[in-house]
C-alpha atoms as a PDB file:
ATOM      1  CA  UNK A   1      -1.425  86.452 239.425  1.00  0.00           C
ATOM      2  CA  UNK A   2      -2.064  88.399 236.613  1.00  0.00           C
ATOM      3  CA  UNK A   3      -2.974  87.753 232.318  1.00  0.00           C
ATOM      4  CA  UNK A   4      -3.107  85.232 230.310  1.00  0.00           C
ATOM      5  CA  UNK A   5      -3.685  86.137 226.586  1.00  0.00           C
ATOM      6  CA  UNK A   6      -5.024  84.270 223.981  1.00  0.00           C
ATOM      7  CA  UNK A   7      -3.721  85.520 220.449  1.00  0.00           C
ATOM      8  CA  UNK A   8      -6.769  87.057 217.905  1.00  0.00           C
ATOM      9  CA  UNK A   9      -7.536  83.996 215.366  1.00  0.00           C
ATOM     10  CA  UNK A  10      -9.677  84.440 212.678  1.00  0.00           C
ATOM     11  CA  UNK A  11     -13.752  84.175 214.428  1.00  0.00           C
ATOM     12  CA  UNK A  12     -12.234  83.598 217.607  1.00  0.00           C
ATOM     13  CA  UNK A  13     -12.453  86.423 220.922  1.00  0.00           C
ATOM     14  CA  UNK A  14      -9.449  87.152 222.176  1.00  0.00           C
ATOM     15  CA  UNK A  15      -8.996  86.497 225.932  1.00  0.00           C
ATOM     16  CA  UNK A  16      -7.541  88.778 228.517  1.00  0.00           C
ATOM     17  CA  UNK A  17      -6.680  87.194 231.457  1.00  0.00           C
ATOM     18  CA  UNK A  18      -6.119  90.814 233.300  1.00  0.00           C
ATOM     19  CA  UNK A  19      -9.713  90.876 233.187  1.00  0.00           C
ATOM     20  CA  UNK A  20     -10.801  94.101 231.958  1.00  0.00           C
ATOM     21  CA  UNK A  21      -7.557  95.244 232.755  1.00  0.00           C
ATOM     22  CA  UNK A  22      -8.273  95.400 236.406  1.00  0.00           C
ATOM     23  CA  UNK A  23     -10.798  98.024 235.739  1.00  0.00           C
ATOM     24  CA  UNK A  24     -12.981  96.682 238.825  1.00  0.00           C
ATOM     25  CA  UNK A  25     -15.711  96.205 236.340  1.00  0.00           C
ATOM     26  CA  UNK A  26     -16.476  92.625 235.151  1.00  0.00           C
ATOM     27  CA  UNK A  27     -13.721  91.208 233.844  1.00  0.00           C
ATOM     28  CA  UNK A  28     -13.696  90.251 229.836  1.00  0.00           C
ATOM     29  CA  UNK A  29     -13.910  86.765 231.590  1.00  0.00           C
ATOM     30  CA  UNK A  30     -17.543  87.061 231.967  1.00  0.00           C
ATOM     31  CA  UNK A  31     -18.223  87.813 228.027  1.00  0.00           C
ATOM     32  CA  UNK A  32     -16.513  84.630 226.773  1.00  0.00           C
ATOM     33  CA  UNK A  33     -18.398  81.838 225.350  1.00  0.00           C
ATOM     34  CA  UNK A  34     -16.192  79.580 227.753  1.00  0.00           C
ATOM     35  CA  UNK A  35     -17.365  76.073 226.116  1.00  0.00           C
ATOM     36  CA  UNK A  36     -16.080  76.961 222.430  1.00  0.00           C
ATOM     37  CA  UNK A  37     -13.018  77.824 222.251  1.00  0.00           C
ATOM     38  CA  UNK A  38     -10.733  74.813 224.341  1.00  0.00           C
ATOM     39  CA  UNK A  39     -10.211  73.379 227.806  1.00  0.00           C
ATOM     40  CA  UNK A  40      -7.870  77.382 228.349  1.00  0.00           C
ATOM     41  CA  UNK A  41     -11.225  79.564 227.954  1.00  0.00           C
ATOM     42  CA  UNK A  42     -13.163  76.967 230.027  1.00  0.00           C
ATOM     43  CA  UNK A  43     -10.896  77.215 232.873  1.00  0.00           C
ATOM     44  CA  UNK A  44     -10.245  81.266 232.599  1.00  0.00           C
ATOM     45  CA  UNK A  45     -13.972  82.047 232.371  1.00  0.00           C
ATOM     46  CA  UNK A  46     -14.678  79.787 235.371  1.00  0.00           C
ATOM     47  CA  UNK A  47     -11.757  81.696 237.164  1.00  0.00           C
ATOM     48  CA  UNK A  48     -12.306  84.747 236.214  1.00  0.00           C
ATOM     49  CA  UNK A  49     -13.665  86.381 239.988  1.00  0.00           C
ATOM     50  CA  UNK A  50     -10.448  84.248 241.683  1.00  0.00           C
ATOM     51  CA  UNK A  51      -8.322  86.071 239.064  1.00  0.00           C
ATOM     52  CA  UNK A  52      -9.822  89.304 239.871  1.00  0.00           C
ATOM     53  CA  UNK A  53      -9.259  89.298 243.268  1.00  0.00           C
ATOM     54  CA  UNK A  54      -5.920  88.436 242.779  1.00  0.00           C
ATOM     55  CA  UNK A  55      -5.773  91.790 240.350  1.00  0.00           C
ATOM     56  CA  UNK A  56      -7.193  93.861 242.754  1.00  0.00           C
ATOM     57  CA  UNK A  57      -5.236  92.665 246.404  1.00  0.00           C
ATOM     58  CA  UNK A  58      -3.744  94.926 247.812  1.00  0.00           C
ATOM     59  CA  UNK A  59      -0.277  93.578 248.202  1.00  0.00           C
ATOM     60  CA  UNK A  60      -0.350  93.914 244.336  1.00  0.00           C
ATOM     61  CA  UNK A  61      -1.215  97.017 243.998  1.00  0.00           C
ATOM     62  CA  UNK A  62       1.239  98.245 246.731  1.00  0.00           C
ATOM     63  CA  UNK A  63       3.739  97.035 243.593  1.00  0.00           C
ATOM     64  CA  UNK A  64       1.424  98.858 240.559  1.00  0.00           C
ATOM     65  CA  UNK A  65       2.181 101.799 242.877  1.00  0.00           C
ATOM     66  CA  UNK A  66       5.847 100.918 243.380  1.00  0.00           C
ATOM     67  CA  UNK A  67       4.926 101.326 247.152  1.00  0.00           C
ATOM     68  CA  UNK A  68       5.835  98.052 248.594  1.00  0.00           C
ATOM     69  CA  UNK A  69       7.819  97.326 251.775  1.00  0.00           C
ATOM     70  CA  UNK A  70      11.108  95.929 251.357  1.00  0.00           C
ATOM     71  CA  UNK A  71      10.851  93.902 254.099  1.00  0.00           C
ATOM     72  CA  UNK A  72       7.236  92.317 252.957  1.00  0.00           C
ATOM     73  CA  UNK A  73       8.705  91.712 249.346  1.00  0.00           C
ATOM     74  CA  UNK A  74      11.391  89.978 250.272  1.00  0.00           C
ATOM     75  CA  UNK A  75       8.751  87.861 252.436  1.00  0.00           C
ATOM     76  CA  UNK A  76       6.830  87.230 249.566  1.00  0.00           C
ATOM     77  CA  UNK A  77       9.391  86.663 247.581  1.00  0.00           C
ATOM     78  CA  UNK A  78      10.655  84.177 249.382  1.00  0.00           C
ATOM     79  CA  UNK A  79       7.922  81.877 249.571  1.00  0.00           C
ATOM     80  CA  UNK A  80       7.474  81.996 245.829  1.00  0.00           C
ATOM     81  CA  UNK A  81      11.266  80.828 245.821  1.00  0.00           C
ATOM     82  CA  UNK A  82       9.993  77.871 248.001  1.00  0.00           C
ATOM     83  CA  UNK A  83       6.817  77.196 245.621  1.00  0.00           C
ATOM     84  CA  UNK A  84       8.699  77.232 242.414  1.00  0.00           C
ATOM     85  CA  UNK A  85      11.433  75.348 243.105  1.00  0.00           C
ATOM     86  CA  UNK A  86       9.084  72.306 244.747  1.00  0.00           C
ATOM     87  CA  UNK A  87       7.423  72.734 241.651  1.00  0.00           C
ATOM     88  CA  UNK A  88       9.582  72.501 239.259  1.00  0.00           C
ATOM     89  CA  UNK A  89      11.160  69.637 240.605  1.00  0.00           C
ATOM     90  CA  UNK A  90       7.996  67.707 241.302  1.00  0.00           C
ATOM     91  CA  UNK A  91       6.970  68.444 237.144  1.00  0.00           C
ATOM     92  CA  UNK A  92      10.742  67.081 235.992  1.00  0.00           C
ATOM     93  CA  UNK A  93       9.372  63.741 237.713  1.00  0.00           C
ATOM     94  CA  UNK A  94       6.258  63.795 235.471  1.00  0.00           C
ATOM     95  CA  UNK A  95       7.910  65.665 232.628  1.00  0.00           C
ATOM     96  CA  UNK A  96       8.117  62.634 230.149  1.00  0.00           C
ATOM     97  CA  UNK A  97       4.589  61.056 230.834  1.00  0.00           C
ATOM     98  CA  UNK A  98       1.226  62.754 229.674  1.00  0.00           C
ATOM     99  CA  UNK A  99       0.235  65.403 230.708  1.00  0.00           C
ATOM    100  CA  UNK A 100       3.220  66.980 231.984  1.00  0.00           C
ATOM    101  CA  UNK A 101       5.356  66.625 228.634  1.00  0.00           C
ATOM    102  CA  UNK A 102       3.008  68.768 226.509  1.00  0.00           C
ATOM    103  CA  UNK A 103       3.900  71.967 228.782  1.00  0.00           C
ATOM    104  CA  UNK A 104       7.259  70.679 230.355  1.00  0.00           C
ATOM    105  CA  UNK A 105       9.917  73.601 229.667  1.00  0.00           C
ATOM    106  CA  UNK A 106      12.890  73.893 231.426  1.00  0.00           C
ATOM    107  CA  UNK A 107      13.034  77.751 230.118  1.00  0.00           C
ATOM    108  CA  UNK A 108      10.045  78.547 231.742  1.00  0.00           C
ATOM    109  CA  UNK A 109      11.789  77.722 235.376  1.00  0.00           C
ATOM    110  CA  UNK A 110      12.068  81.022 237.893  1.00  0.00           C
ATOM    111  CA  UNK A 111      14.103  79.370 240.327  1.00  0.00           C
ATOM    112  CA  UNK A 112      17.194  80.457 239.926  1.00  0.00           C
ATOM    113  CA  UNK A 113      16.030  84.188 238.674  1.00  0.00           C
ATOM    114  CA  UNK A 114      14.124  83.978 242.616  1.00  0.00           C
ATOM    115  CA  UNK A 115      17.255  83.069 244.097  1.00  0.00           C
ATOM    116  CA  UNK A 116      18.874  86.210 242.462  1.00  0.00           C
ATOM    117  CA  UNK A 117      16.244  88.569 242.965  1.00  0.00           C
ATOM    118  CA  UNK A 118      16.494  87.200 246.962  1.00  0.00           C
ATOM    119  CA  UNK A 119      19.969  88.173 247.087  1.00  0.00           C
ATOM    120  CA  UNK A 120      19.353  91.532 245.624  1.00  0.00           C
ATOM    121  CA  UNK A 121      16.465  92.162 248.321  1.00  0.00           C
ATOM    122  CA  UNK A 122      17.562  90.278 250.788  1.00  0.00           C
ATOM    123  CA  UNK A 123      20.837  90.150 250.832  1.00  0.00           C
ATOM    124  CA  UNK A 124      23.287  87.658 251.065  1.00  0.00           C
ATOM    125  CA  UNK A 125      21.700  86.061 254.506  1.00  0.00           C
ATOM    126  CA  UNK A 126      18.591  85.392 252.436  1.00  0.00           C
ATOM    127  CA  UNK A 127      18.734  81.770 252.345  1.00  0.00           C
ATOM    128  CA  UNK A 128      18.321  82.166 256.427  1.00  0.00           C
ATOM    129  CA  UNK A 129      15.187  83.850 255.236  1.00  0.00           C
ATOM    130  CA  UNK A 130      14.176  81.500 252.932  1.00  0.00           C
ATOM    131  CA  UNK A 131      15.086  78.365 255.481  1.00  0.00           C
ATOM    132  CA  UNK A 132      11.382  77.796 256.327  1.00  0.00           C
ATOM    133  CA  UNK A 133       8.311  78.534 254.602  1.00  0.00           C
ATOM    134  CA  UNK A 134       5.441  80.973 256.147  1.00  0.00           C
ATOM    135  CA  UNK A 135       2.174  79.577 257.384  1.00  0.00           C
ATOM    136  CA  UNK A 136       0.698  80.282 253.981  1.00  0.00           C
ATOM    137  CA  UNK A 137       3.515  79.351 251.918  1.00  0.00           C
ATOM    138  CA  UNK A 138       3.297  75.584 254.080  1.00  0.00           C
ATOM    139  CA  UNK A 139      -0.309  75.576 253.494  1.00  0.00           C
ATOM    140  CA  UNK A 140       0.848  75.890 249.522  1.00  0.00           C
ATOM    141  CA  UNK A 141       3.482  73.331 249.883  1.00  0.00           C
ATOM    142  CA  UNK A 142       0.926  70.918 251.517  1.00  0.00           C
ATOM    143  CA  UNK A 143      -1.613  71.119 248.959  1.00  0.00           C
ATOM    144  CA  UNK A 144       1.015  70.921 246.060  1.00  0.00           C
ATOM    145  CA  UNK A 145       2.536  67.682 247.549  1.00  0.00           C
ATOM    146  CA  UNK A 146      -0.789  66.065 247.687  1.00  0.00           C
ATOM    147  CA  UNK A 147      -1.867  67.113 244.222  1.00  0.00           C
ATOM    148  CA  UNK A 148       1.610  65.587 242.682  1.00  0.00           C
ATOM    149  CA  UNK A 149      -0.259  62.755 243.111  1.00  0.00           C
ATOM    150  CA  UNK A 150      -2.352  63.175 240.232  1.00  0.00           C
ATOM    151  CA  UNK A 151      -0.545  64.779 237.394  1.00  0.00           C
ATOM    152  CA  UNK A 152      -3.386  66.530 236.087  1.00  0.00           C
ATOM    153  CA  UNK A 153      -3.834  68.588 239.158  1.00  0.00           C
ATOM    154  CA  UNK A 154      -0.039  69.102 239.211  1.00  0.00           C
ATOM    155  CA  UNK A 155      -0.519  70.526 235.821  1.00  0.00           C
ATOM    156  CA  UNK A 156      -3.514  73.067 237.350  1.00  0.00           C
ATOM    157  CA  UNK A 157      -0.325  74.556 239.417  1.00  0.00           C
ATOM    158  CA  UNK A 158       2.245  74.225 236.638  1.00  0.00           C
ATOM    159  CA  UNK A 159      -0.832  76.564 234.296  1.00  0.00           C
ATOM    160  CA  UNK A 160      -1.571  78.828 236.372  1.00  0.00           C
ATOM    161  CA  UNK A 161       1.663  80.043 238.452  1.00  0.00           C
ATOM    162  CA  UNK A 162       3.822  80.067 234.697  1.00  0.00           C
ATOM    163  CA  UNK A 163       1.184  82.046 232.680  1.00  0.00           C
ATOM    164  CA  UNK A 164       0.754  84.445 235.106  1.00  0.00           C
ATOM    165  CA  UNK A 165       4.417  85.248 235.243  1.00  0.00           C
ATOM    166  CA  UNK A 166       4.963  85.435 231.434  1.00  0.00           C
ATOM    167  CA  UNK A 167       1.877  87.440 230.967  1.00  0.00           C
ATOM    168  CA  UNK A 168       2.132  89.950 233.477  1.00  0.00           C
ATOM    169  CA  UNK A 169       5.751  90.431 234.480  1.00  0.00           C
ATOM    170  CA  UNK A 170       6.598  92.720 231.937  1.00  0.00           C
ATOM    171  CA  UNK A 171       4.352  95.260 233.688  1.00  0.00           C
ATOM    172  CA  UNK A 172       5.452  94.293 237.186  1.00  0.00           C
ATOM    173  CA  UNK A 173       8.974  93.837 236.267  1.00  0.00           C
ATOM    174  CA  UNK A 174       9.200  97.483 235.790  1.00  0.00           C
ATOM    175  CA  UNK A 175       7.256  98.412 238.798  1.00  0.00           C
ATOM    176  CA  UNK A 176       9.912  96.776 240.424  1.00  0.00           C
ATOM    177  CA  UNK A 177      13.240  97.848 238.646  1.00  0.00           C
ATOM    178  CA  UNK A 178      11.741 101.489 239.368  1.00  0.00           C
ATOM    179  CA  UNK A 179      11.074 101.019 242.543  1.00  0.00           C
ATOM    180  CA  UNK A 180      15.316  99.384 242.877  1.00  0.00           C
ATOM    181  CA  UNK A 181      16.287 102.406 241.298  1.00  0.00           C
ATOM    182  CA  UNK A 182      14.272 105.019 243.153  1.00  0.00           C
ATOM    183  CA  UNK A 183      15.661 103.664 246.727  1.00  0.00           C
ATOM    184  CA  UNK A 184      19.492 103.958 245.052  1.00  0.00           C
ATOM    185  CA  UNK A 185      19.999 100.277 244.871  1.00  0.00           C
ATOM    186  CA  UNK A 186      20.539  99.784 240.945  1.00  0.00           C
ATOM    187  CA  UNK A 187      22.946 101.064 238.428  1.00  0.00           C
ATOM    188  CA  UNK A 188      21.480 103.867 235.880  1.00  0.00           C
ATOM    189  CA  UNK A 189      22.035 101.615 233.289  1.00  0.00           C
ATOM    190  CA  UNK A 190      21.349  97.958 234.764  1.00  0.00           C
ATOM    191  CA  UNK A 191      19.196  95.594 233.135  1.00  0.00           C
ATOM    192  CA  UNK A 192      16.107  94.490 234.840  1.00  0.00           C
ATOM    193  CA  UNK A 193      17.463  91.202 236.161  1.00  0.00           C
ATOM    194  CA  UNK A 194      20.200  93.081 237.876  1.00  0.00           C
ATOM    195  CA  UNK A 195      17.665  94.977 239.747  1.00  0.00           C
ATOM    196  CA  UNK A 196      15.587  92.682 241.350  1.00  0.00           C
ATOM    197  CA  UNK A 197      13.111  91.671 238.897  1.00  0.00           C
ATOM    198  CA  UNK A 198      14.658  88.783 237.493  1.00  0.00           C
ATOM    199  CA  UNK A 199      11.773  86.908 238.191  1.00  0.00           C
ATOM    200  CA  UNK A 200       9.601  88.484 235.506  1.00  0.00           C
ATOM    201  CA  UNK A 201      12.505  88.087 233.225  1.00  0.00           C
ATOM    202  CA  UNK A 202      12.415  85.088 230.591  1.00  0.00           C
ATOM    203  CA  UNK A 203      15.312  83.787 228.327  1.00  0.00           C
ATOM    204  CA  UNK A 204      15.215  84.864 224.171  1.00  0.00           C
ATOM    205  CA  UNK A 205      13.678  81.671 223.928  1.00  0.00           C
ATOM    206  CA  UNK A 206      10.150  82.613 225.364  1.00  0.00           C
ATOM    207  CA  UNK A 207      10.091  85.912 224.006  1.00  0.00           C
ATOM    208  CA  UNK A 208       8.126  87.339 222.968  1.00  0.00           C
ATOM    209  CA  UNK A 209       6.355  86.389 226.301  1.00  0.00           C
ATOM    210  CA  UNK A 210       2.802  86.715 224.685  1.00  0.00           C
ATOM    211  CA  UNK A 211       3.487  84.316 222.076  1.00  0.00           C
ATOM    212  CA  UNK A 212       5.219  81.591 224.290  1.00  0.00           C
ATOM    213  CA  UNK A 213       1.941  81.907 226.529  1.00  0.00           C
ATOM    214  CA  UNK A 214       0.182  81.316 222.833  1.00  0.00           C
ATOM    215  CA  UNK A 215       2.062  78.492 222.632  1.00  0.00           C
ATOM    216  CA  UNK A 216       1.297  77.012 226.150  1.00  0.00           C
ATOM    217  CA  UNK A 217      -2.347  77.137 226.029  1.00  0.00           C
ATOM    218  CA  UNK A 218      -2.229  75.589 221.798  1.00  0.00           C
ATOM    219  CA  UNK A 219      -0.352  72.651 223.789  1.00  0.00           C
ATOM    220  CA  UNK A 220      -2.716  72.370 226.452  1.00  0.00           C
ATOM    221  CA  UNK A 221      -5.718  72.732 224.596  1.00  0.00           C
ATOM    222  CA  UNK A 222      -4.276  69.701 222.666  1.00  0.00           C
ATOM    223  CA  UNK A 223      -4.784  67.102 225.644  1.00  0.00           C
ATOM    224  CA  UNK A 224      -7.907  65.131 225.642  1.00  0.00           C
ATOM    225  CA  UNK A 225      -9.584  66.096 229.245  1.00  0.00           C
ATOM    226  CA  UNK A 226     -12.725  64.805 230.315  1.00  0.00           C
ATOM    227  CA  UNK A 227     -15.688  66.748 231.533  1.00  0.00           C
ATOM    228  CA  UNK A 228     -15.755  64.928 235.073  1.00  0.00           C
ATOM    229  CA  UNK A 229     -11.107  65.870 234.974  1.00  0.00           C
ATOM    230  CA  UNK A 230     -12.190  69.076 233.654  1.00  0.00           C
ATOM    231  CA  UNK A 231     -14.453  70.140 236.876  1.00  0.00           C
ATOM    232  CA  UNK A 232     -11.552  68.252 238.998  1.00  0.00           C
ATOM    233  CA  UNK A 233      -8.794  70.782 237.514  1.00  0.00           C
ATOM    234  CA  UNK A 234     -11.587  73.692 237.958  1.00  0.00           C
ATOM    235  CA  UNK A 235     -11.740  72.908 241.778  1.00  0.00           C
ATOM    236  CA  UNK A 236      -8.127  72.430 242.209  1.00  0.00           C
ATOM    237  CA  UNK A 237      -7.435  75.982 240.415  1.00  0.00           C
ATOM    238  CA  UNK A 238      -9.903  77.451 242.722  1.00  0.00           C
ATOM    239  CA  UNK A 239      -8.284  76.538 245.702  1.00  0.00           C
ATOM    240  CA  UNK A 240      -4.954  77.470 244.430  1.00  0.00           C
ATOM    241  CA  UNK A 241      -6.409  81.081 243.678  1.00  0.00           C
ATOM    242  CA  UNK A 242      -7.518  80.916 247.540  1.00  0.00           C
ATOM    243  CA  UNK A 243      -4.377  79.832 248.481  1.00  0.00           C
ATOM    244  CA  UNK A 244      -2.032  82.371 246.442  1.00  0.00           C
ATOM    245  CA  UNK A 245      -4.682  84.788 248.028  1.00  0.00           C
ATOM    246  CA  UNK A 246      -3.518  83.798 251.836  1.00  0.00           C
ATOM    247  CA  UNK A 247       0.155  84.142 250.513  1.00  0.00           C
ATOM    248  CA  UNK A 248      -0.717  88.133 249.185  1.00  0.00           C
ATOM    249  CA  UNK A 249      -2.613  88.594 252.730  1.00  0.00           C
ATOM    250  CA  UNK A 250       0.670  87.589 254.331  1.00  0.00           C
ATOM    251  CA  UNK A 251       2.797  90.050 252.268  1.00  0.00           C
ATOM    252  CA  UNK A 252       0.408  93.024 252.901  1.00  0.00           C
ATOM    253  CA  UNK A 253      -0.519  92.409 256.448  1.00  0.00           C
ATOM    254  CA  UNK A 254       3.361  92.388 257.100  1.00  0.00           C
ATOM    255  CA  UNK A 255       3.224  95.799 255.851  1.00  0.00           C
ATOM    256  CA  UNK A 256       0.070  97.354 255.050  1.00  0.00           C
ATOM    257  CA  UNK A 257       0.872 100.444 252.724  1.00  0.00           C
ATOM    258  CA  UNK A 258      -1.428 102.607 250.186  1.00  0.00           C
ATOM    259  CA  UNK A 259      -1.575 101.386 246.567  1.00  0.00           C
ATOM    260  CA  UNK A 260      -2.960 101.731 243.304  1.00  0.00           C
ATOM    261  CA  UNK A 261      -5.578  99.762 241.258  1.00  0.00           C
ATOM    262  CA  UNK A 262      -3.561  98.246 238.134  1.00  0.00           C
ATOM    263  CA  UNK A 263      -5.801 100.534 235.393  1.00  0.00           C
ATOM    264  CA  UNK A 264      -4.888 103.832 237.270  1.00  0.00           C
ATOM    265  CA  UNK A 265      -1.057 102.582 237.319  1.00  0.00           C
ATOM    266  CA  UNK A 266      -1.309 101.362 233.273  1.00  0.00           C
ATOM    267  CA  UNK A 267      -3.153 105.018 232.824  1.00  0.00           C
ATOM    268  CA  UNK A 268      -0.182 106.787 234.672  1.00  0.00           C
ATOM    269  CA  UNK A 269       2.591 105.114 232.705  1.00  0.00           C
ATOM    270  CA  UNK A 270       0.909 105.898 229.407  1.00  0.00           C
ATOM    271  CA  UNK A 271       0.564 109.750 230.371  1.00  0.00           C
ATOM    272  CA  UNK A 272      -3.146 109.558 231.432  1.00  0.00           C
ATOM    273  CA  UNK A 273      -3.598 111.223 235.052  1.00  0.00           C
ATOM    274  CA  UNK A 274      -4.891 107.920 237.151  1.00  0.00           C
ATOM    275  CA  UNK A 275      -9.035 108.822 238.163  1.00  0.00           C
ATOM    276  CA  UNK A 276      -9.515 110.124 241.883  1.00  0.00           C
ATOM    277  CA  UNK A 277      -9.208 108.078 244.716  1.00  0.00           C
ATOM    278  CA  UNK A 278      -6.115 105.578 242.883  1.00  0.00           C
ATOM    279  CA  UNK A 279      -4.257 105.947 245.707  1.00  0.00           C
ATOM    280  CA  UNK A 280      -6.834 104.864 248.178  1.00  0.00           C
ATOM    281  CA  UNK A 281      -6.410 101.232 250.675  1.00  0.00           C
END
């Protein structure tokens, strides 16, 4: 996963849900006053060490450094095929009934853009590949199965797994378009989606990406949660940190290749030479 922004307001802190910007410092998390600002800042600040080590996993920085195994992408993509498209169709059930209609947006769906960025890595036997989940992928699939059950935890999935995609795949997008292009498999001129990032891509509709994540957290903040459903959603976040965790071990341990910590790769692409040691496991 990576950020979730909240937009300056007047007397308000902004929120960076890259937490620090992966600097391996405390994350901006652990400033906020989390019990001001809406049920959003609650949640991120009482994330914000799941979020980091998310950041900092190696399987994601393996794509900061545009590293990655092919093999182990396709892997991992895969099994976020399998978790977004339960998902999705799990929220449509819910999608007209509190609280899954205040966030409910078919435009936000990566699905199909999965599907496509399969193909492109996979090739056209992926859906072989993408038959059966992995042992961490099924432990996903369990746990979001038993928390469509309650609507509020399916919303703690439906938060956290779109944010992180509109906030961050920008950044990761083209980490992997280079990457398509450095190993020959992209047209000069091809547009992101047509080189395996379609995933990070979102229609004009959600662009621009930080203010459609603006949006999202407004309409959250909106619902009326309890304190005891607020430390319900809190645990059930947690876990699926822990469990998105298992899913990165799975990539990287398929593959375990050198990357780079996401502030030396931001340093590197703005012209700053990344501080000794980036490149280290």
């Amino acid at each position: 996963l990576v950020r979730v922004l909240y937009q300056p307001r007047p007397q308000c802190r902004r929120v960076s849900h890259m937490a620090a910007e992966a600097s391996g410092g405390p994350g901006k998390y652990a400033g906020l006053a989390g019990d001001v600002r809406g049920h959003c800042s609650w949640f991120l600040t009482r994330t914000n060490k799941e979020h980091q080590a998310t950041m900092e996993h190696p399987f994601m920085k393996t794509i900061y450094a545009k590293s990655f195994d092919l093999t182990a992408y396709a892997q991992y993509l895969s099994g976020q095929y399998l978790v977004f498209r339960e998902l999705e169709r799990l929220c449509a059930l819910g999608s007209s009934e509190v609280p899954l209609k205040a966030v409910h947006d078919e435009q936000l769906h990566r699905g199909d853009a999965l599907a496509r960025d399969l193909r492109f890595w996979a090739g056209a036997t992926w859906e072989d590949k993408a038959a059966a989940p992995s042992p961490s992928t099924a432990r996903y699939l369990e746990r979001l199965h038993q928390d469509a059950c309650d609507p509020w935890l399916l919303l703690c999935h439906h938060f956290l797994q779109y944010n992180a995609v509109l906030s961050g795949g920008q950044f990761l997008g083209r980490k992997v378009s280079e990457r398509a292009h450095s190993e020959g498999l992209a047209a000069a001129d091809a547009s992101a989606a047509d080189c395996g990032a379609a995933f990070y891509e979102f229609a004009p509709e959600c662009q621009p990406t930080h203010a459609r994540v603006q949006r999202y957290i407004d309409d959250l903040d909106a619902l009326s949660i309890s304190p005891e459903l607020r430390d319900r959603m809190l645990q059930c976040m947690r876990d699926v940190y822990n469990l998105l965790l298992a899913m990165f071990d799975e990539g990287y341990n398929a593959a375990p290749i050198a990357g780079i910590s996401y502030e030396a790769s931001k340093s590197s692409a703005d012209g700053v030479s990344p501080s000794a040691g980036g490149n280290k496991r």
